[in-house]
C-alpha atoms as a PDB file:
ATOM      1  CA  UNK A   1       2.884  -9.659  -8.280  1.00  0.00           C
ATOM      2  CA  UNK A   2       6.733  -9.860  -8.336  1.00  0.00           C
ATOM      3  CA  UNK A   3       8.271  -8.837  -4.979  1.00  0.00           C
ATOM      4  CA  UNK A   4      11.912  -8.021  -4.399  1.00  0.00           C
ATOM      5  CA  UNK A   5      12.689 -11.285  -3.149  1.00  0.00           C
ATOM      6  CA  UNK A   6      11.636 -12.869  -6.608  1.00  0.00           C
ATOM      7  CA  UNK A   7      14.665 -10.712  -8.218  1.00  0.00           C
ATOM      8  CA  UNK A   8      18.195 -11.792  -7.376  1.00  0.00           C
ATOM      9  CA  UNK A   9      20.641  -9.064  -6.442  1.00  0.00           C
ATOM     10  CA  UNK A  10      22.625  -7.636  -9.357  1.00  0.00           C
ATOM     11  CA  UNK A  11      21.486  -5.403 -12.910  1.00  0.00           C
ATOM     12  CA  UNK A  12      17.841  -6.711 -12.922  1.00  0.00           C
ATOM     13  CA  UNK A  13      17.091  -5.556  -9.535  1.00  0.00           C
ATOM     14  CA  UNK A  14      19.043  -2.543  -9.489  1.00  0.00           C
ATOM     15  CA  UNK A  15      16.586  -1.242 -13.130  1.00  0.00           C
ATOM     16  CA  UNK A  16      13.339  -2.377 -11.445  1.00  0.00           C
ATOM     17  CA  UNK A  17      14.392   0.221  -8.328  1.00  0.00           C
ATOM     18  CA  UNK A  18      15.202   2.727 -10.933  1.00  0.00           C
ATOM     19  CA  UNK A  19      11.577   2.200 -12.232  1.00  0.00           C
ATOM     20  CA  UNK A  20      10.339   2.751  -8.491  1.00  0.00           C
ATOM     21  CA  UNK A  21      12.411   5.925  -7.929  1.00  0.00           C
ATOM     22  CA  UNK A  22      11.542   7.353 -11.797  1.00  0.00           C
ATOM     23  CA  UNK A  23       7.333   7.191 -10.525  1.00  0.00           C
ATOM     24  CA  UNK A  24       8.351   8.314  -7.099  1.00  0.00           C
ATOM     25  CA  UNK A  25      10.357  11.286  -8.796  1.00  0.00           C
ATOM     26  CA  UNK A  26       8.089  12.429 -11.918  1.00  0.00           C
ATOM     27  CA  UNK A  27       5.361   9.682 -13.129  1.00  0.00           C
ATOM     28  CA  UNK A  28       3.699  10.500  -9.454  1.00  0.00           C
ATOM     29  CA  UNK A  29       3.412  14.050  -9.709  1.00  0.00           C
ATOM     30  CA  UNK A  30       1.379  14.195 -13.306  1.00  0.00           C
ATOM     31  CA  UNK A  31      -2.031  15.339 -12.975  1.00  0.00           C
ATOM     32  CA  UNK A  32      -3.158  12.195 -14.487  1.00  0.00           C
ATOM     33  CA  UNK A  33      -4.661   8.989 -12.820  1.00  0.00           C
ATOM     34  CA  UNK A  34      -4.986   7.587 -16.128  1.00  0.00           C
ATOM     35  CA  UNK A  35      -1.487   7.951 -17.129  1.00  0.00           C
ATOM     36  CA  UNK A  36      -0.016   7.086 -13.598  1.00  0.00           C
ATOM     37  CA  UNK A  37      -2.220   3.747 -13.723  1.00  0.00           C
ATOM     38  CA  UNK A  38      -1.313   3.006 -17.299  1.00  0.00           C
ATOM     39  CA  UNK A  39       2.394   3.291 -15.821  1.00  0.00           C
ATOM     40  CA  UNK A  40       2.304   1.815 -12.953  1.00  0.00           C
ATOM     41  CA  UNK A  41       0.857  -1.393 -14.912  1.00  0.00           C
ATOM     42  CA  UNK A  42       3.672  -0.954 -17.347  1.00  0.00           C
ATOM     43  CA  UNK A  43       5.926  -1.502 -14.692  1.00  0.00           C
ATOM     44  CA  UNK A  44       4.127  -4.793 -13.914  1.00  0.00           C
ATOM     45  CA  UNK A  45       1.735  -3.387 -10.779  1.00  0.00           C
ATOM     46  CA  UNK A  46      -1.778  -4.865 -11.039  1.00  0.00           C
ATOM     47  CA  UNK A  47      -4.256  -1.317 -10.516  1.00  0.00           C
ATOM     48  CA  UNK A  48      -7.692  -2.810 -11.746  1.00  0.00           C
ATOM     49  CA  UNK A  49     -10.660  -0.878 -12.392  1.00  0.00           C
ATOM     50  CA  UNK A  50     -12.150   2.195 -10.605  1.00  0.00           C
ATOM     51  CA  UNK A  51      -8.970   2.646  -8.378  1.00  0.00           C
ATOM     52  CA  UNK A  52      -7.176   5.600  -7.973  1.00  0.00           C
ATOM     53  CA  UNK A  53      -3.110   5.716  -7.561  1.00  0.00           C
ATOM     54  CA  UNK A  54      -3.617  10.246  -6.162  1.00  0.00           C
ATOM     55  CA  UNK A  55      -1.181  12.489  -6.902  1.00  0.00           C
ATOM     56  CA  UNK A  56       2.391  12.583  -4.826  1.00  0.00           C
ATOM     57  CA  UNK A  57       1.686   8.897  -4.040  1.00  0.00           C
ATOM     58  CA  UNK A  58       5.548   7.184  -3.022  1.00  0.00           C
ATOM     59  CA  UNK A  59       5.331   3.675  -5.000  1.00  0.00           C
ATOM     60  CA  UNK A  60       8.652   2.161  -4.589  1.00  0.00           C
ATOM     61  CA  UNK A  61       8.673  -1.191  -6.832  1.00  0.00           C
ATOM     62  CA  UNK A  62       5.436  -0.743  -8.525  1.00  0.00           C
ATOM     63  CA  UNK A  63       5.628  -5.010  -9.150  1.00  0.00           C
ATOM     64  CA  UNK A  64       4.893  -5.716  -6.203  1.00  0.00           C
ATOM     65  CA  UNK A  65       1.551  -3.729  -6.012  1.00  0.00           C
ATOM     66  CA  UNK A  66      -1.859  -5.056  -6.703  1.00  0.00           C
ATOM     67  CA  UNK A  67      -5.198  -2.859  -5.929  1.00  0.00           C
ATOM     68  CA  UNK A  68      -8.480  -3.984  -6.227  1.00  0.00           C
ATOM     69  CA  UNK A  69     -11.377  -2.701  -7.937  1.00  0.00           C
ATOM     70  CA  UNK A  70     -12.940   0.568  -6.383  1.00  0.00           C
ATOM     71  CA  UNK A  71     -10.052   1.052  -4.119  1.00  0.00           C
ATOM     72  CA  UNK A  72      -7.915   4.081  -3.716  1.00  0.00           C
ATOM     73  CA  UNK A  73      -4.324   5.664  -2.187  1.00  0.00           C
ATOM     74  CA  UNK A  74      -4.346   8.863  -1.187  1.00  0.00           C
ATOM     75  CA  UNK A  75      -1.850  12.309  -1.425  1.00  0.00           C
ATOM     76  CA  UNK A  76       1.392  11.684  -0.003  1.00  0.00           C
ATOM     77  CA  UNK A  77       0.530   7.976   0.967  1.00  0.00           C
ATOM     78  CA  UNK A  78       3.879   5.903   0.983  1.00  0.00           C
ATOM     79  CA  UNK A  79       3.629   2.077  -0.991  1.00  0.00           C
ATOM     80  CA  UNK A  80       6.896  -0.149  -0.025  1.00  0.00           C
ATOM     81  CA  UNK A  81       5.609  -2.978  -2.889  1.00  0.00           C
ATOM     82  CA  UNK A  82       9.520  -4.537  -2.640  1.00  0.00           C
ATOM     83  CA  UNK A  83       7.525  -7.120  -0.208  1.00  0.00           C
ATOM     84  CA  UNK A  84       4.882  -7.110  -1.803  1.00  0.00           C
ATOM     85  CA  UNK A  85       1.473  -4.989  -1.454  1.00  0.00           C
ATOM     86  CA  UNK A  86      -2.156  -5.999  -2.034  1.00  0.00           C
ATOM     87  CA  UNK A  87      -5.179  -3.727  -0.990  1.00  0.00           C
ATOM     88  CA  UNK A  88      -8.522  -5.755  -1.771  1.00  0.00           C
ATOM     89  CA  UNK A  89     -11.808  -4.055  -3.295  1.00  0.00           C
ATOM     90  CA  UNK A  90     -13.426  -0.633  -2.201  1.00  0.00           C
ATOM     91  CA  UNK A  91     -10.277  -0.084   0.439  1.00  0.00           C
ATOM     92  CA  UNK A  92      -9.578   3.910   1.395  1.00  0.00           C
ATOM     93  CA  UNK A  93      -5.583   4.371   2.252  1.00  0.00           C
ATOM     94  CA  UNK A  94      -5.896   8.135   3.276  1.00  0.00           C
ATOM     95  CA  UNK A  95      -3.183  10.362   2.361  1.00  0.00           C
ATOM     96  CA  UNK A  96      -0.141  10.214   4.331  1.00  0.00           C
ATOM     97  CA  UNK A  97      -0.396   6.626   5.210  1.00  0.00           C
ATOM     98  CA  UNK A  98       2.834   4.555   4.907  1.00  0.00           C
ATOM     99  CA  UNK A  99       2.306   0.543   4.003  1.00  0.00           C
ATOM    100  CA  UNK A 100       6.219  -0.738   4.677  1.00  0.00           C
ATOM    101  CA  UNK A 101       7.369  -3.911   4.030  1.00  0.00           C
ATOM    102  CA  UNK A 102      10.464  -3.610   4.251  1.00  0.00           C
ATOM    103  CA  UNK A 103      12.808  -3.819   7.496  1.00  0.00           C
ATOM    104  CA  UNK A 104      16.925  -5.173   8.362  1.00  0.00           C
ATOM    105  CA  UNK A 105      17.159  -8.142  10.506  1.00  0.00           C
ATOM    106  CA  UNK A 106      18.828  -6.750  13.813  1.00  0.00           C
ATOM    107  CA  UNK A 107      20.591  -9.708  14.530  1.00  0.00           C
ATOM    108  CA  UNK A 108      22.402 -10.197  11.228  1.00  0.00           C
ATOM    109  CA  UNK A 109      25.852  -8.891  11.312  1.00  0.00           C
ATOM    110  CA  UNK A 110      25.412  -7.664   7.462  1.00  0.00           C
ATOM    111  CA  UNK A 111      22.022  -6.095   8.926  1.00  0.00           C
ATOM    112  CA  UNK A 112      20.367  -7.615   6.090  1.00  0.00           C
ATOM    113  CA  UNK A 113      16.902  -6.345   4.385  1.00  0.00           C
ATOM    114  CA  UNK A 114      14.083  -8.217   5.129  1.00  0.00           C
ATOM    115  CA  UNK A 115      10.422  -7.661   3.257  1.00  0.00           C
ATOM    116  CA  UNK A 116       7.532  -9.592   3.851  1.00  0.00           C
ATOM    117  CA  UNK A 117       3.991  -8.661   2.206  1.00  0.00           C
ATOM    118  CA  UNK A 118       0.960  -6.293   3.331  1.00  0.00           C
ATOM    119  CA  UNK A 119      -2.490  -7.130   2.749  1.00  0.00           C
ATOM    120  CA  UNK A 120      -5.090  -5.141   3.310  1.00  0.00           C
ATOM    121  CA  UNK A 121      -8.783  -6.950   2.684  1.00  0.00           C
ATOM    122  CA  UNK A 122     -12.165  -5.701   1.359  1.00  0.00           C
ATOM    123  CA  UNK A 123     -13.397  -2.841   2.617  1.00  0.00           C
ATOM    124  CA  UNK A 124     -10.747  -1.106   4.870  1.00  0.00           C
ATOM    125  CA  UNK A 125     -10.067   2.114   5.794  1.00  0.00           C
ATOM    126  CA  UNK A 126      -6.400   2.561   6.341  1.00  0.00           C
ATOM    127  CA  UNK A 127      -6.349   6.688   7.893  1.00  0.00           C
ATOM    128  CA  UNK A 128      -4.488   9.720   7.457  1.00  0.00           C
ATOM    129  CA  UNK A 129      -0.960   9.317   9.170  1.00  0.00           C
ATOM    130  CA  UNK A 130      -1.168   5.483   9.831  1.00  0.00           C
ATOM    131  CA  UNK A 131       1.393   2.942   9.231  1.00  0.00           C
ATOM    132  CA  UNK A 132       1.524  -0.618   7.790  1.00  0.00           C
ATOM    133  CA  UNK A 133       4.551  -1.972   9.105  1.00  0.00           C
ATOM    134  CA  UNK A 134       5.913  -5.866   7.127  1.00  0.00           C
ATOM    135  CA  UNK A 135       4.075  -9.265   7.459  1.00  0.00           C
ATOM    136  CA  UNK A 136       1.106  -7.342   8.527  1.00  0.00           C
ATOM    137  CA  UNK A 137      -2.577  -8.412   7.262  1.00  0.00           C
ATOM    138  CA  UNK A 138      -5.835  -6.013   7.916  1.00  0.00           C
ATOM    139  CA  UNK A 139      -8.886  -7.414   7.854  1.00  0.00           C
ATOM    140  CA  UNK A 140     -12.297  -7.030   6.083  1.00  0.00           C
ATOM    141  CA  UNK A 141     -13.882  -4.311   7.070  1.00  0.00           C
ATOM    142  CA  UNK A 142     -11.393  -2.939   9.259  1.00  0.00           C
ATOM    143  CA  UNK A 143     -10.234   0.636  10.416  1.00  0.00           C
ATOM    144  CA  UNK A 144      -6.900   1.778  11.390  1.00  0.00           C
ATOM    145  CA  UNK A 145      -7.460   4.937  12.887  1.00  0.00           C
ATOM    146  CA  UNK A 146      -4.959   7.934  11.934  1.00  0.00           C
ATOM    147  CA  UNK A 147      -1.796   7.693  13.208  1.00  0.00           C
ATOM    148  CA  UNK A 148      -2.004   4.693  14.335  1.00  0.00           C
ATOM    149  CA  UNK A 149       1.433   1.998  13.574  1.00  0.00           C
ATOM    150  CA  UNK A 150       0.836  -1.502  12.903  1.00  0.00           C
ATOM    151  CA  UNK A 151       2.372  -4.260  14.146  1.00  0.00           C
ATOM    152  CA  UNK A 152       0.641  -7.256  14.827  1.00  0.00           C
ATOM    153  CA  UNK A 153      -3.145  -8.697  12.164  1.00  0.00           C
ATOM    154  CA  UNK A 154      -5.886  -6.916  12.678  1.00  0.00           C
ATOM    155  CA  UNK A 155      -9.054  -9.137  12.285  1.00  0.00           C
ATOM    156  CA  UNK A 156     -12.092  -8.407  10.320  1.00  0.00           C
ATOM    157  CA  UNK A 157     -14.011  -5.453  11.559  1.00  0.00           C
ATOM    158  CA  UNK A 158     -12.128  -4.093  14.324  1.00  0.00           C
ATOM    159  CA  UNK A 159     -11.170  -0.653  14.786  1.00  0.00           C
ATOM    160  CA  UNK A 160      -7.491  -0.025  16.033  1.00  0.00           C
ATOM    161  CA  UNK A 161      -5.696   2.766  16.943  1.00  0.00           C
ATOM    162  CA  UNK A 162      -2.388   3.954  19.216  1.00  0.00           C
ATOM    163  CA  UNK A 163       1.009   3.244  18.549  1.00  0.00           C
ATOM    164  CA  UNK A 164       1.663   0.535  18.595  1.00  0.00           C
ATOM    165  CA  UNK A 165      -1.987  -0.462  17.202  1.00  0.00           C
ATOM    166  CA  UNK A 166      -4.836  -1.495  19.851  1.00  0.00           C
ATOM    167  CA  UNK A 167      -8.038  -2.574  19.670  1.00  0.00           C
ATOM    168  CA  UNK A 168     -10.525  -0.235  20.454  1.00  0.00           C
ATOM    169  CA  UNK A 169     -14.017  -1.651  19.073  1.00  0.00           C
ATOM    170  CA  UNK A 170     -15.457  -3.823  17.033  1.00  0.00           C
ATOM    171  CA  UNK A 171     -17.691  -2.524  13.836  1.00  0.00           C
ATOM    172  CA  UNK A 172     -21.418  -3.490  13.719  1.00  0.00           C
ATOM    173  CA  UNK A 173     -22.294  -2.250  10.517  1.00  0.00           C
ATOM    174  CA  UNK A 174     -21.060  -4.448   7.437  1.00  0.00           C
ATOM    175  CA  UNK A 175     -19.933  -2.201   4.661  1.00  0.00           C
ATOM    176  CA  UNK A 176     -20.617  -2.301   1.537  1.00  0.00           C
ATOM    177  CA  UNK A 177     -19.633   0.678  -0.316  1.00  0.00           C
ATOM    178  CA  UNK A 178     -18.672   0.549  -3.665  1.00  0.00           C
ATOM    179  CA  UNK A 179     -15.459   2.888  -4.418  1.00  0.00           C
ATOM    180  CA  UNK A 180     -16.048   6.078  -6.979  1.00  0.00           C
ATOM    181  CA  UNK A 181     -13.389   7.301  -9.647  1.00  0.00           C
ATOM    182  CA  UNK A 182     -11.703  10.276  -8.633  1.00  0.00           C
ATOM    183  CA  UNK A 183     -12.658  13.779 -10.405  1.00  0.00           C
ATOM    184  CA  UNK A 184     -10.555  14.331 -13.087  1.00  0.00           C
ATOM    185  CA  UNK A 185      -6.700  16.024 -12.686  1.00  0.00           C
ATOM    186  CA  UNK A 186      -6.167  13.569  -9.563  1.00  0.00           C
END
């Protein structure tokens, strides 16, 4: 996985955006998984078996992505990879979510940009509407519900919700779900 911070300013960095805004603009919208994932690994993203990249997905530096077997992004989802991204095996991001690792530095007089990675472990379920925001980790097992924006970890098997994220209950039941391929045209 090759984040933005890997790439120093200048040509090189300016083509791999142009990669990001080509599948945000057209590779995103064929009714394909098989020819978005072949893509998406061209441009140096890490999709391994049995996940699903759905239609209208927002990838913006594919690089910096890495999904885990079974696991799957939904319609409309949003993935800021420039930080980097990795969603572990037999994880749901609903449609709609946003994972964001990017941010500016407040304090900086140049308001510089500032990414830091996501990672989402085994097993989570990332809802409709919710947000990832930089630096953030999800645990095993975990469920953010929809809606929901996310600030601080969230440990294994907790359920959070609100914005910003609270806890609202620890799971009791381990999953252990293995993810499905997606019916064909998605």
């Amino acid at each position: 996985m090759i984040t933005i911070n890997d790439v120093p300013k200048g040509s090189k960095r300016k083509f791999y955006n142009a990669l990001g805004m080509l599948s945000g603009m057209s590779i995103s919208h064929i009714p394909s998984r098989h020819i978005r994932k072949w893509y998406y690994n061209l441009c140096g993203a890490k999709i391994e078996k049995n996940s699903v990249v759905f239609r209208n997905v927002d990838v913006l530096w594919p690089m910096g992505m890495q999904i885990d077997k079974g696991s799957s992004v939904g319609r409309y989802a949003l993935v800021d990879a420039r930080g980097g991204v990795y969603i572990g095996k037999n994880v749901t991001v609903a449609g709609g979510a946003r994972l964001i690792t990017g941010s500016h530095d407040i304090e900086s007089k140049d308001f510089v940009a500032v990414f830091k990675p996501i990672v989402i472990k085994d097993y989570a379920w990332i809802c409709t509407g919710a947000t990832i925001l930089q630096g953030v980790t999800i645990g095993s097992g975990a469920v953010v519900c929809a809606g929901a924006v996310v600030t601080k970890d969230v440990p294994d098997m907790c359920v959070v919700g609100g914005v910003p994220a609270k806890f609202i209950k620890k799971r009791v039941t381990n999953p252990e779900f293995n993810g499905v391929s997606a019916p064909i045209l998605h």
